[in-house]
C-alpha atoms as a PDB file:
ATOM      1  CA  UNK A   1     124.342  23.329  32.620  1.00  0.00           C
ATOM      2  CA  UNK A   2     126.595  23.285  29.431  1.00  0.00           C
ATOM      3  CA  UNK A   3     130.010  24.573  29.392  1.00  0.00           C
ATOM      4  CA  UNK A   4     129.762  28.588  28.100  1.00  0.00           C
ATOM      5  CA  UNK A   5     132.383  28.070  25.228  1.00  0.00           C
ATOM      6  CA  UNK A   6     129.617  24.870  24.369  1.00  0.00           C
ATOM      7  CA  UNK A   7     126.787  27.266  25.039  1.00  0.00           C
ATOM      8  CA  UNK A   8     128.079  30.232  22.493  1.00  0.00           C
ATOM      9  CA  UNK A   9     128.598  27.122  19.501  1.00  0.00           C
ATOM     10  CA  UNK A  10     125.000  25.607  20.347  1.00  0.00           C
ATOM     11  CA  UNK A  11     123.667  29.742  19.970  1.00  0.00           C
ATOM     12  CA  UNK A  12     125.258  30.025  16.590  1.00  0.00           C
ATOM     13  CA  UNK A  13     124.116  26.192  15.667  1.00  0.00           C
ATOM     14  CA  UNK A  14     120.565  27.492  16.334  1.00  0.00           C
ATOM     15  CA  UNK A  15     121.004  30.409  13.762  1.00  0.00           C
ATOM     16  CA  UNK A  16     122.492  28.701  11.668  1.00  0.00           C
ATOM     17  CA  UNK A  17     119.755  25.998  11.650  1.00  0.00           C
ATOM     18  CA  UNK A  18     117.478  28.305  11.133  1.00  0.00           C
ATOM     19  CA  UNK A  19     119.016  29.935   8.216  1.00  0.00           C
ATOM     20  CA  UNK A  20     118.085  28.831   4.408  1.00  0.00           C
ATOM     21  CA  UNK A  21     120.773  26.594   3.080  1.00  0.00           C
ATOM     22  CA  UNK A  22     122.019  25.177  -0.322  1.00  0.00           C
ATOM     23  CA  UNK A  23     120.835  22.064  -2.228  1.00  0.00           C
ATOM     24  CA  UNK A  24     123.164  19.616  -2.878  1.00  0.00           C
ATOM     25  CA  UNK A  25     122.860  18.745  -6.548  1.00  0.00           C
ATOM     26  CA  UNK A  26     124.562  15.811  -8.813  1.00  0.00           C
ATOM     27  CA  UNK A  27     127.552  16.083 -10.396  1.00  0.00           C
ATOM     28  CA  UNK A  28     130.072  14.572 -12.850  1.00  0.00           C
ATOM     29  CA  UNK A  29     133.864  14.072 -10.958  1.00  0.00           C
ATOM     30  CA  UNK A  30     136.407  15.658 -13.073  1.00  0.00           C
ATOM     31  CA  UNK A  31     139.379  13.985 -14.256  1.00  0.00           C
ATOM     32  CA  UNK A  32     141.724  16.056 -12.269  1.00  0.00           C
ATOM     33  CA  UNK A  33     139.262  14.836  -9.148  1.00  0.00           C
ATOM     34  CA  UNK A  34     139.605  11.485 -10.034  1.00  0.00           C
ATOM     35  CA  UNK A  35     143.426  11.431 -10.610  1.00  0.00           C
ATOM     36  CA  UNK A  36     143.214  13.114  -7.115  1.00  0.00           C
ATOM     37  CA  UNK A  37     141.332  10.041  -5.400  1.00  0.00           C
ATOM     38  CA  UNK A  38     143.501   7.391  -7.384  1.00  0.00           C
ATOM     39  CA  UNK A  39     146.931   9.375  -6.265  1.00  0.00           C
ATOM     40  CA  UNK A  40     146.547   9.532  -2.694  1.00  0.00           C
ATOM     41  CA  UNK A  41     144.526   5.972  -2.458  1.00  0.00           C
ATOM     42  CA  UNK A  42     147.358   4.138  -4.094  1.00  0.00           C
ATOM     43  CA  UNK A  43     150.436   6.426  -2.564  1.00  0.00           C
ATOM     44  CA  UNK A  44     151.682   7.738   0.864  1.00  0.00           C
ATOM     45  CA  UNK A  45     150.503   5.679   4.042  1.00  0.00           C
ATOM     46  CA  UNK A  46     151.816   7.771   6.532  1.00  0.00           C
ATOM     47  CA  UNK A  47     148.528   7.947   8.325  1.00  0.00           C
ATOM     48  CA  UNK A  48     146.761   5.449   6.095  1.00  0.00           C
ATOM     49  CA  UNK A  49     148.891   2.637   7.352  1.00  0.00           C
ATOM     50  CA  UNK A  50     145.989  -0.266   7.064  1.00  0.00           C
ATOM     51  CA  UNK A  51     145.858   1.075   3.166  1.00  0.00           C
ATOM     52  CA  UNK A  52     141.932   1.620   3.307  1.00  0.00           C
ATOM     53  CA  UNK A  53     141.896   4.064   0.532  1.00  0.00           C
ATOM     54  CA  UNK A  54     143.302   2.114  -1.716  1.00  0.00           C
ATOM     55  CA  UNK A  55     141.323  -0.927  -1.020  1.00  0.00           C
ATOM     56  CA  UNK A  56     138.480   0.997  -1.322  1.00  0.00           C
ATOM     57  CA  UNK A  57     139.732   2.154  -4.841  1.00  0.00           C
ATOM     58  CA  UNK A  58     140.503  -0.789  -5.775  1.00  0.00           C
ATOM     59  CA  UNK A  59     136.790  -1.871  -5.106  1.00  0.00           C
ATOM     60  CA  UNK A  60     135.876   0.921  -6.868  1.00  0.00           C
ATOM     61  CA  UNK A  61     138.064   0.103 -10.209  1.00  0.00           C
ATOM     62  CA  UNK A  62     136.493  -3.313 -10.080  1.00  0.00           C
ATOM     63  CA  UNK A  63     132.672  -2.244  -9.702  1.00  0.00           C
ATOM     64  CA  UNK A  64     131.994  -2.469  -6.157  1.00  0.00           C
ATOM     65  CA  UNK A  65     132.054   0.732  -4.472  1.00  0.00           C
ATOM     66  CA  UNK A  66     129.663   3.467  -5.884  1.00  0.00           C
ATOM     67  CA  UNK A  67     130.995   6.652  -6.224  1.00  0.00           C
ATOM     68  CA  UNK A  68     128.831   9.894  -5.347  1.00  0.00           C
ATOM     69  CA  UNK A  69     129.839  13.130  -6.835  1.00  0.00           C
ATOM     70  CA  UNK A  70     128.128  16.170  -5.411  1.00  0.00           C
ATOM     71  CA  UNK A  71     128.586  20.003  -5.026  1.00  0.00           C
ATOM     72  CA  UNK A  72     126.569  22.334  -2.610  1.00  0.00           C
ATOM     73  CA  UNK A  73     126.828  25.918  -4.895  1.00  0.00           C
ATOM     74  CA  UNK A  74     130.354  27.227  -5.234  1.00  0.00           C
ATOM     75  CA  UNK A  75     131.258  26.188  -2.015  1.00  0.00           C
ATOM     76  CA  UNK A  76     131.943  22.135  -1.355  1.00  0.00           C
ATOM     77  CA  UNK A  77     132.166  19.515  -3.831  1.00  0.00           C
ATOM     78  CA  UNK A  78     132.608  16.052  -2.460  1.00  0.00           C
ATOM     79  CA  UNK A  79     133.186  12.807  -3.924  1.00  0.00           C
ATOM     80  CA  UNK A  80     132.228   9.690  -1.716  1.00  0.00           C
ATOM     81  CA  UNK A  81     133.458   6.147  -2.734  1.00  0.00           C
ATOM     82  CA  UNK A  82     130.465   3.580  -1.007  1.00  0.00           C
ATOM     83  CA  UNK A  83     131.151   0.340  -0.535  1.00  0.00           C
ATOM     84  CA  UNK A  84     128.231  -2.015  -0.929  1.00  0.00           C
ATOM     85  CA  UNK A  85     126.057  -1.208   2.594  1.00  0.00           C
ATOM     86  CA  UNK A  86     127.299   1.892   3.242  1.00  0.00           C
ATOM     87  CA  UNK A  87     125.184   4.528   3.738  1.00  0.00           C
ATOM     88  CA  UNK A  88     125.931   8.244   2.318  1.00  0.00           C
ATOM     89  CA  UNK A  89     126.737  10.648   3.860  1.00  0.00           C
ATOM     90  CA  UNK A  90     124.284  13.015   6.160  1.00  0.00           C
ATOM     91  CA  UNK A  91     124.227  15.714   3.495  1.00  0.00           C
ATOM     92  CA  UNK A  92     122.110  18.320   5.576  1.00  0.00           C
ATOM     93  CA  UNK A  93     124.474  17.985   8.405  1.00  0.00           C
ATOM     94  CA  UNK A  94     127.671  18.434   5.745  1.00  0.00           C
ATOM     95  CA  UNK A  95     125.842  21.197   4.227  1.00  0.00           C
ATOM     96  CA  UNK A  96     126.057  22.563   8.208  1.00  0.00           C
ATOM     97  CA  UNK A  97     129.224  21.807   8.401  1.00  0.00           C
ATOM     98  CA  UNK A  98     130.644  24.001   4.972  1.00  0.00           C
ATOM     99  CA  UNK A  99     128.350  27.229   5.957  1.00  0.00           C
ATOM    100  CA  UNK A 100     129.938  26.878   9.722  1.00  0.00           C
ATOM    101  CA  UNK A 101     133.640  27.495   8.418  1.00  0.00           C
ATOM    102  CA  UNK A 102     132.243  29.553   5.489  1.00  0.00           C
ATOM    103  CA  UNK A 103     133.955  29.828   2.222  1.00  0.00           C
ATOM    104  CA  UNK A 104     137.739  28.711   1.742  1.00  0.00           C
ATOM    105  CA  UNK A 105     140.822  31.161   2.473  1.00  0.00           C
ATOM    106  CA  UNK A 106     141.329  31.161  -1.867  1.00  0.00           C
ATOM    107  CA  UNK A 107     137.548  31.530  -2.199  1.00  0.00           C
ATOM    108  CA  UNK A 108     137.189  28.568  -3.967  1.00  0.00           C
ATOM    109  CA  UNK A 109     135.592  25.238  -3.447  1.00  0.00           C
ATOM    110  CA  UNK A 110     136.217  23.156  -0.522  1.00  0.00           C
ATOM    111  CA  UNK A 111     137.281  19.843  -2.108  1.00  0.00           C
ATOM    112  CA  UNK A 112     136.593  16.286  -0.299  1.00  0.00           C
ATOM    113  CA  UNK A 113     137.343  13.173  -1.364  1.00  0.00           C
ATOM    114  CA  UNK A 114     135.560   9.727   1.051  1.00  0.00           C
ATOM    115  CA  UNK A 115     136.647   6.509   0.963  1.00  0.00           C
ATOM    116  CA  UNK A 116     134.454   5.486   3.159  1.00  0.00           C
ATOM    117  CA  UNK A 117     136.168   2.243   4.444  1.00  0.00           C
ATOM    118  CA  UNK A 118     134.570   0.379   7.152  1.00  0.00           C
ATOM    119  CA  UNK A 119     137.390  -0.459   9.120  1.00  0.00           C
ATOM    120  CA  UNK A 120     136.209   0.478  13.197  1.00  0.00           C
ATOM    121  CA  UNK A 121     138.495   2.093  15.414  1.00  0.00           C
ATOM    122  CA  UNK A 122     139.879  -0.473  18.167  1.00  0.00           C
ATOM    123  CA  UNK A 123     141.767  -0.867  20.727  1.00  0.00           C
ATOM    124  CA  UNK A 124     144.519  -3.236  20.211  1.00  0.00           C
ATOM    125  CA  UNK A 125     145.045  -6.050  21.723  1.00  0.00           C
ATOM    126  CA  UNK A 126     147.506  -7.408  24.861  1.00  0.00           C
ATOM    127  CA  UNK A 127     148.745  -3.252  25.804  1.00  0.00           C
ATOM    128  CA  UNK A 128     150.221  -2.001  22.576  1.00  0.00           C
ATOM    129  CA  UNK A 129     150.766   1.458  21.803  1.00  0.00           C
ATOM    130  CA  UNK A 130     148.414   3.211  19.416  1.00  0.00           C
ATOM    131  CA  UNK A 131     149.213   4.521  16.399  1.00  0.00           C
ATOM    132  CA  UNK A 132     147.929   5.752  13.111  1.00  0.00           C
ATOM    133  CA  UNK A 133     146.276   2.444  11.901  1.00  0.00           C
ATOM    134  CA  UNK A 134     144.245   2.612  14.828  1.00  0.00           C
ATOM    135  CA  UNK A 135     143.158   6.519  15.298  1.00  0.00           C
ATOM    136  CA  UNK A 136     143.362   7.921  12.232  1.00  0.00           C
ATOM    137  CA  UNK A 137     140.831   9.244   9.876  1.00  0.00           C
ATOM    138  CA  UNK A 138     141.375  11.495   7.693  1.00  0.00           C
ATOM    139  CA  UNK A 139     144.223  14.317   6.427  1.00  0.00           C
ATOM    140  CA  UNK A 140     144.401  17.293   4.737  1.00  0.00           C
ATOM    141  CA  UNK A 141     147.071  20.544   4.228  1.00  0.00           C
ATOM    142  CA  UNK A 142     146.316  23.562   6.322  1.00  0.00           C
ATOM    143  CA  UNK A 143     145.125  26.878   4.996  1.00  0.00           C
ATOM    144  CA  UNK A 144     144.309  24.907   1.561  1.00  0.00           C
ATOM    145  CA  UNK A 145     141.849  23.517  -0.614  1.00  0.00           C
ATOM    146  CA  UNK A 146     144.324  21.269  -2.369  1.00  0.00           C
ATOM    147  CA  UNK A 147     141.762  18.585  -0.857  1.00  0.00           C
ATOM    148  CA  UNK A 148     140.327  16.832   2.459  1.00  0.00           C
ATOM    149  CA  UNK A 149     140.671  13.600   2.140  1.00  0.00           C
ATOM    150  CA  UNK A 150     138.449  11.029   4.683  1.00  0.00           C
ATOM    151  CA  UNK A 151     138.802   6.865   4.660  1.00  0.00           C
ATOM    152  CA  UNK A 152     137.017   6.009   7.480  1.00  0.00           C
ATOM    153  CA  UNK A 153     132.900   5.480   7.492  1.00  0.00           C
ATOM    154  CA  UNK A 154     132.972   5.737  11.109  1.00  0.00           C
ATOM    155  CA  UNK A 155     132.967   9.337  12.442  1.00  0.00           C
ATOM    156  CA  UNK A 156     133.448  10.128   9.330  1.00  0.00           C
ATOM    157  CA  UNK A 157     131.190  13.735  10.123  1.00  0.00           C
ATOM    158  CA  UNK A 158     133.834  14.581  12.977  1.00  0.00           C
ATOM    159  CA  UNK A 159     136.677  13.579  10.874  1.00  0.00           C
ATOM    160  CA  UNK A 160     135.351  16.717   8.374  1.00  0.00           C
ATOM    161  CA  UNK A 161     135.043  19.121  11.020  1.00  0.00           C
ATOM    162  CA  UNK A 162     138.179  18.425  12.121  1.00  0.00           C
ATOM    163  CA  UNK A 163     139.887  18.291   8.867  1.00  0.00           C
ATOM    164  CA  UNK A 164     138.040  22.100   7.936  1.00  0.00           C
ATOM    165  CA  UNK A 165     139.345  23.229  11.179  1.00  0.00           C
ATOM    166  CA  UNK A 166     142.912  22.677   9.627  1.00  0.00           C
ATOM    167  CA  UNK A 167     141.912  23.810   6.208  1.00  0.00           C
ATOM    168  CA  UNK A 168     140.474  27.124   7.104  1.00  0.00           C
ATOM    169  CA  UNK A 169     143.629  28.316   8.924  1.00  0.00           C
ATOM    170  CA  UNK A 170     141.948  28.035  12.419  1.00  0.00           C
ATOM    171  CA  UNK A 171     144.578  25.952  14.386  1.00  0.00           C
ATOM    172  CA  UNK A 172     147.102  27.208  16.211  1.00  0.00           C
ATOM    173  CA  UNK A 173     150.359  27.581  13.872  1.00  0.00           C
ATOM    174  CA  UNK A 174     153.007  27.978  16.807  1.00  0.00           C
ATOM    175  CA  UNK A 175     151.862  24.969  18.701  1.00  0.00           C
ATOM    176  CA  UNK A 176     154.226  21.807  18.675  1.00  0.00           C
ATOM    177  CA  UNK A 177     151.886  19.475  16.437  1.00  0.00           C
ATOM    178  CA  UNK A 178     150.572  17.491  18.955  1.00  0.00           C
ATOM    179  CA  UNK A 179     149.106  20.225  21.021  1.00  0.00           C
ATOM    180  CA  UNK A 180     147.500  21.765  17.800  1.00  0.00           C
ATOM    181  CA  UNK A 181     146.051  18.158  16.922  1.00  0.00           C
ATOM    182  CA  UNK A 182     144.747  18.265  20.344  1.00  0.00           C
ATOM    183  CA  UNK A 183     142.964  21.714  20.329  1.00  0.00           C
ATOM    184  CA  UNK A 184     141.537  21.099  17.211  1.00  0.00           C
ATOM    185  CA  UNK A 185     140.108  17.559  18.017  1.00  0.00           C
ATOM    186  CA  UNK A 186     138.767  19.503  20.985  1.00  0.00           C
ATOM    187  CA  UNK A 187     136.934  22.159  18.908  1.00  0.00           C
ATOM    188  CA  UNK A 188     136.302  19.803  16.633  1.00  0.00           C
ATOM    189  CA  UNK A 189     133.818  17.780  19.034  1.00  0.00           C
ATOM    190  CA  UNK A 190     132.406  20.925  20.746  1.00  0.00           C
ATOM    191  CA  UNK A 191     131.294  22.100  17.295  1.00  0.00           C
ATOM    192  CA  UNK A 192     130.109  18.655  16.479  1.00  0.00           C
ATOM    193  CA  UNK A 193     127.541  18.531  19.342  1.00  0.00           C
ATOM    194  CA  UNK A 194     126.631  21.908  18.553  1.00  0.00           C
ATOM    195  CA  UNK A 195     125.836  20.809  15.168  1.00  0.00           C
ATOM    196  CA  UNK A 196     123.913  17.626  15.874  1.00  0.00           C
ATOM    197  CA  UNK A 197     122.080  19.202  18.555  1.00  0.00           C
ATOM    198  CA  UNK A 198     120.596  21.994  15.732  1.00  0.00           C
ATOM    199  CA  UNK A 199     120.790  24.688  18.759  1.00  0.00           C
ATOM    200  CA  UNK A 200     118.667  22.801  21.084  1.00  0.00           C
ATOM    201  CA  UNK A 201     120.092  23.487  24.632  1.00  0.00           C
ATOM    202  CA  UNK A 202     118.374  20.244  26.319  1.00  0.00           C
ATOM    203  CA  UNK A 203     119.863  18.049  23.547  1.00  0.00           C
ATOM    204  CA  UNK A 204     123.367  19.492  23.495  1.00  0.00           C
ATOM    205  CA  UNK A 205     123.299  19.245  27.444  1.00  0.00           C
ATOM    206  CA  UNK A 206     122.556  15.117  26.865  1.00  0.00           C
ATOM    207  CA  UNK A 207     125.169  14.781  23.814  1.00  0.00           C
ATOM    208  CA  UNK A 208     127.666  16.929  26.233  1.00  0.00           C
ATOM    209  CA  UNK A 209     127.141  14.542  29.444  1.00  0.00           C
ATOM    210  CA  UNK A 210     127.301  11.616  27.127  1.00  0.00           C
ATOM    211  CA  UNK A 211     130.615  13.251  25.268  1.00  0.00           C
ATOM    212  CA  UNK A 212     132.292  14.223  28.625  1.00  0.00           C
ATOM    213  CA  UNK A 213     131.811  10.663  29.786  1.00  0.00           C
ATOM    214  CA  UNK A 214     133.398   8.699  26.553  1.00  0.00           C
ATOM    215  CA  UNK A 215     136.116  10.963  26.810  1.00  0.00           C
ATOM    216  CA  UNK A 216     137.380  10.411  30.198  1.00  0.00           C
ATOM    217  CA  UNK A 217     136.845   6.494  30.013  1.00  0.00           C
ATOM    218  CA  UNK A 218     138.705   6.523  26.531  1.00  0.00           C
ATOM    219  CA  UNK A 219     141.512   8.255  27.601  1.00  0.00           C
ATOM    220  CA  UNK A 220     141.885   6.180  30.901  1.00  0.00           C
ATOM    221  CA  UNK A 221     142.022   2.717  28.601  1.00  0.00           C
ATOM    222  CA  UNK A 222     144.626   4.688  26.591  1.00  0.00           C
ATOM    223  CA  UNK A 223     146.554   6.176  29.360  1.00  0.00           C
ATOM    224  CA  UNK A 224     146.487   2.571  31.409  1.00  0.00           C
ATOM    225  CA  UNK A 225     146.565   0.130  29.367  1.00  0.00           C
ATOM    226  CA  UNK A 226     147.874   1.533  26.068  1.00  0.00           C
ATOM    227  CA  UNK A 227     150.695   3.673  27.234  1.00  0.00           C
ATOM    228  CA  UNK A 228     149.124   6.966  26.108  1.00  0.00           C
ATOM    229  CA  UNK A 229     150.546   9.372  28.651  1.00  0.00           C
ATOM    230  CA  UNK A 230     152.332  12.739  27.488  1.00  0.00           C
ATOM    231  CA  UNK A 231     152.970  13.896  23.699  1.00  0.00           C
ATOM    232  CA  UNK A 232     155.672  11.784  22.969  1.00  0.00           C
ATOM    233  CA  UNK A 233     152.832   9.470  22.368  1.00  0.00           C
ATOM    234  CA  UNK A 234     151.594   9.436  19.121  1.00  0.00           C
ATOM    235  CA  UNK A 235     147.687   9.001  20.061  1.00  0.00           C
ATOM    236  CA  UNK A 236     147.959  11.212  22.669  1.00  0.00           C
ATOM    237  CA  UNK A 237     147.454  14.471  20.923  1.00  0.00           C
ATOM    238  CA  UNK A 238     143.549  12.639  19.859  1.00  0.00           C
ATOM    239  CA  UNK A 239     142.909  11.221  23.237  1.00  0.00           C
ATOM    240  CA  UNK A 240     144.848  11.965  26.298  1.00  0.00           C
ATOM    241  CA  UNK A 241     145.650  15.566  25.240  1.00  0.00           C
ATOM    242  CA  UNK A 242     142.135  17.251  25.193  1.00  0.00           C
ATOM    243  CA  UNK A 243     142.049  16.946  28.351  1.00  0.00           C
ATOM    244  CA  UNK A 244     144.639  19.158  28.593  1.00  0.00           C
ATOM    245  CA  UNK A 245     143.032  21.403  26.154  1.00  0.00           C
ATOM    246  CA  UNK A 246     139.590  21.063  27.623  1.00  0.00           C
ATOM    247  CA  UNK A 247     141.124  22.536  30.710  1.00  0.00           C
ATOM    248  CA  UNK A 248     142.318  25.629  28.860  1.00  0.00           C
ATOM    249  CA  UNK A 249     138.264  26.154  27.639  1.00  0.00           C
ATOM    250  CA  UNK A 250     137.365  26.381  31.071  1.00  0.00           C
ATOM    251  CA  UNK A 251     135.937  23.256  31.150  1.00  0.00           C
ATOM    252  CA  UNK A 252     135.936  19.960  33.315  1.00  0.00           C
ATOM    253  CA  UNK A 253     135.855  16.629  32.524  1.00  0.00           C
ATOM    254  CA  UNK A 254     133.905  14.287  34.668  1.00  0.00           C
ATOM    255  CA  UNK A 255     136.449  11.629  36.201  1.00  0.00           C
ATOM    256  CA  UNK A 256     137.042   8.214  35.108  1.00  0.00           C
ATOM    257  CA  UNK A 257     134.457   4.856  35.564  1.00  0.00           C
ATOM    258  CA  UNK A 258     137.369   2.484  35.143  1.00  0.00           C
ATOM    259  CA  UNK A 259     135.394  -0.599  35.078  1.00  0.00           C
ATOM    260  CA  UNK A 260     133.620   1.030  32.002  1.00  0.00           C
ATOM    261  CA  UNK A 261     136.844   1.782  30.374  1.00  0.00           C
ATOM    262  CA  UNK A 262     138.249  -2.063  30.980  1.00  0.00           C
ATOM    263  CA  UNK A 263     135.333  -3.771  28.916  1.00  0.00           C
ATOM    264  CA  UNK A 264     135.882  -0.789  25.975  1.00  0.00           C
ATOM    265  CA  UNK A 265     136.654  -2.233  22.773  1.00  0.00           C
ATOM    266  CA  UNK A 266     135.917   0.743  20.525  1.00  0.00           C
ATOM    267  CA  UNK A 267     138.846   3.533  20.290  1.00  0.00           C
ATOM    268  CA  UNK A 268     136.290   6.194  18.257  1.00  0.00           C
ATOM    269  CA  UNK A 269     137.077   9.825  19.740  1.00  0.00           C
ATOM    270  CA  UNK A 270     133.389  10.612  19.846  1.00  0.00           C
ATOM    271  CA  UNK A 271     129.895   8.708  21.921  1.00  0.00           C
ATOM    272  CA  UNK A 272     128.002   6.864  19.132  1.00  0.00           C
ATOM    273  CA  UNK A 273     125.296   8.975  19.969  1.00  0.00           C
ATOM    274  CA  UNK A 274     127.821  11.773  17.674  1.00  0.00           C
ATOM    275  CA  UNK A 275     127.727   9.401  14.754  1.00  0.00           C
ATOM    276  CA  UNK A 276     125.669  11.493  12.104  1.00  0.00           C
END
């Protein structure tokens, strides 16, 4: 049985689904865009500490990285920077993900800019404590279309939600930071499988079971061996904190299969079965 709050997203997923949508169409990046991408790819690593976005500019300046300029109406425009192999984005999905949150608080555009960097999430080696380089994804300023602004391929779709969950004014404004990081990651992920699972109950149930699972076996590598334990922590307001916030939905998390979470190498938030 899915969780209600999951039930009540996969319901609205289904209408939604079923709804007409936009058509992406081509379009030229403007120079105010593209002074955009080369500003934050070449300044300010506070999250971006492996510099991806700038290596992926730089590949971009020198003829290796496509770049992808499309709008869906008045309501997204997105610029994607592809290295060679990458795929593009899942642009029905994306258009999902824009008519879910709905047009911006200004009523303009919702601006994203992807550097879509392959760099995996891992778990570092020999105990150390996470950090940016190895959870982050993506950053933007709440309540604002000033820009969302993604450099990771991976999860790249859950990075968006996320980041729109900030940009539409929907996370919690009192909260200490870490516990709003932590309820949005959590929506973030229930909308996600709601989303992928186009309002399909039997399908959300299987990405739920497979979600619930990853999370509890992430967290307990985190928590164990990565000193992830309370929000002094910097990763634990991605990982170790939903929990917490899961809780709060009504919802319980299955318990952890250590000897699953020993052999994890991969520190992505969501199953692979979410990648879309």
């Amino acid at each position: 049985m899915l969780p209600l709050v999951l039930g009540e997203l996969v319901r609205r997923a289904k209408s939604l689904w079923a709804s007409p949508t936009a058509q992406w169409q081509a379009c030229e990046p403007t120079r105010e865009e593209l002074a955009a991408a080369e500003r934050e790819a070449t300044t300010g690593a506070q999250f971006d500490r492996l510099a991806l976005k700038k290596t992926v500019w730089e590949g971009y300046e020198q003829g290796s990285v496509k770049l992808v300029c499309k709008k869906l109406g008045g309501l997204a425009r997105v610029l994607v920077l592809l290295p060679k192999g990458v795929n593009e984005p899942n642009w029905a999905l994306w258009a999902r993900v824009f008519e879910w949150f709905g047009a911006s608080p200004d009523k303009r555009p919702w601006h994203v800019t992807y550097f879509a960097a392959q760099r995996r999430r891992e778990f570092p080696e020999g105990g150390q404590d996470l950090g940016a380089e190895h959870v982050n994804g993506g950053y933007t300023t709440s309540c604002s279309t000033e820009g969302i602004f993604i450099y990771r391929h991976e999860e790249a779709t859950r990075v968006l939600v996320h980041e729109m969950m900030h940009a539409a004014c929907l996370d919690e404004k009192g909260w200490a930071i870490p516990h709003r990081e932590a309820m949005v990651e959590t929506w973030a992920e229930l909308i996600l499988i709601a989303l992928i699972s186009k309002g399909g109950n039997l399908a959300a149930k299987r990405l739920w079971v497979a979600q619930s699972h990853w999370i509890a076996d992430t967290n307990w590598k985190a928590r164990h061996e990565n000193n992830t334990h309370d929000m002094s922590d910097y990763a634990w307001r991605y990982l170790v904190g939903r929990e917490e916030m899961y809780a709060r939905l009504g919802i319980a998390l299955p318990a952890a299969r250590p000897v699953h979470a020993r052999r994890a190498a991969s520190l992505r938030f969501t199953h692979p079965m979410l990648e879309a």
